[in-house]
Protein backbone atom coordinates (compact mmCIF):
# COMPACT_ATOMS: atom_id res chain seq x y z
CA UNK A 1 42.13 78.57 91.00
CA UNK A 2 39.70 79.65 93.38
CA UNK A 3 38.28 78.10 96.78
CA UNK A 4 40.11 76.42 99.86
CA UNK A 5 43.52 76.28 98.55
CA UNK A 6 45.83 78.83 97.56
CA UNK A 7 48.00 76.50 95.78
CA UNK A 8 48.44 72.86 94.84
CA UNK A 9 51.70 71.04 94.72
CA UNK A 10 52.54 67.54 93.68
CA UNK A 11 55.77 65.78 95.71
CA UNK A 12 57.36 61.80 95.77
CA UNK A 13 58.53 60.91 98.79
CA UNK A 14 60.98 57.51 99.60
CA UNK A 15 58.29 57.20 102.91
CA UNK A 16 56.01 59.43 105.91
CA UNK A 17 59.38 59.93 107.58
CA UNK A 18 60.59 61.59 103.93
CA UNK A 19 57.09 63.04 103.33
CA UNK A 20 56.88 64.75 107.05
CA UNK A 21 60.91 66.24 106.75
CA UNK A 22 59.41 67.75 103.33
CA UNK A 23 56.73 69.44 104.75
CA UNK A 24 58.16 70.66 108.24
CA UNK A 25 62.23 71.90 106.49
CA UNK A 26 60.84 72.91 103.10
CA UNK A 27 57.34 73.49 102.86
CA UNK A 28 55.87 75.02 106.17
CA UNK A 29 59.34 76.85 106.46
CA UNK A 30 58.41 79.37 103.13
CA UNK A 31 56.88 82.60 104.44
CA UNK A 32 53.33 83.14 104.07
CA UNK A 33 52.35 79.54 104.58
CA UNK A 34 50.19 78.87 107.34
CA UNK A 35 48.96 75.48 106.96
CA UNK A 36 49.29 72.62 104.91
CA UNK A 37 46.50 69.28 103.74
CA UNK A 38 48.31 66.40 102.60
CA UNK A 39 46.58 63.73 100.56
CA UNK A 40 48.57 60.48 100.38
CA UNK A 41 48.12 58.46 96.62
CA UNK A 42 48.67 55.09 96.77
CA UNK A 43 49.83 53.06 93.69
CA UNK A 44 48.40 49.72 93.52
């Protein structure tokens, strides 16, 4: 993969409070990881 993003990674969340926990205790918490760009998919 080259460009923008280092890495891409797919997660289900119950809802934003679920999705923003995720991202602030698990994914910004790793080491090396600077920023996050979440894209929300909505199933119609």
């Amino acid at each position: 993969m080259s460009g923008n993003y280092d890495l891409i990674v797919q997660v289900e969340a119950e809802n934003m409070e679920a999705l923003s926990d995720l991202l602030m205790s698990k994914i910004r918490a790793v080491d090396g990881v600077t920023k996050t760009n979440t894209c929300i998919v909505l199933n119609v």
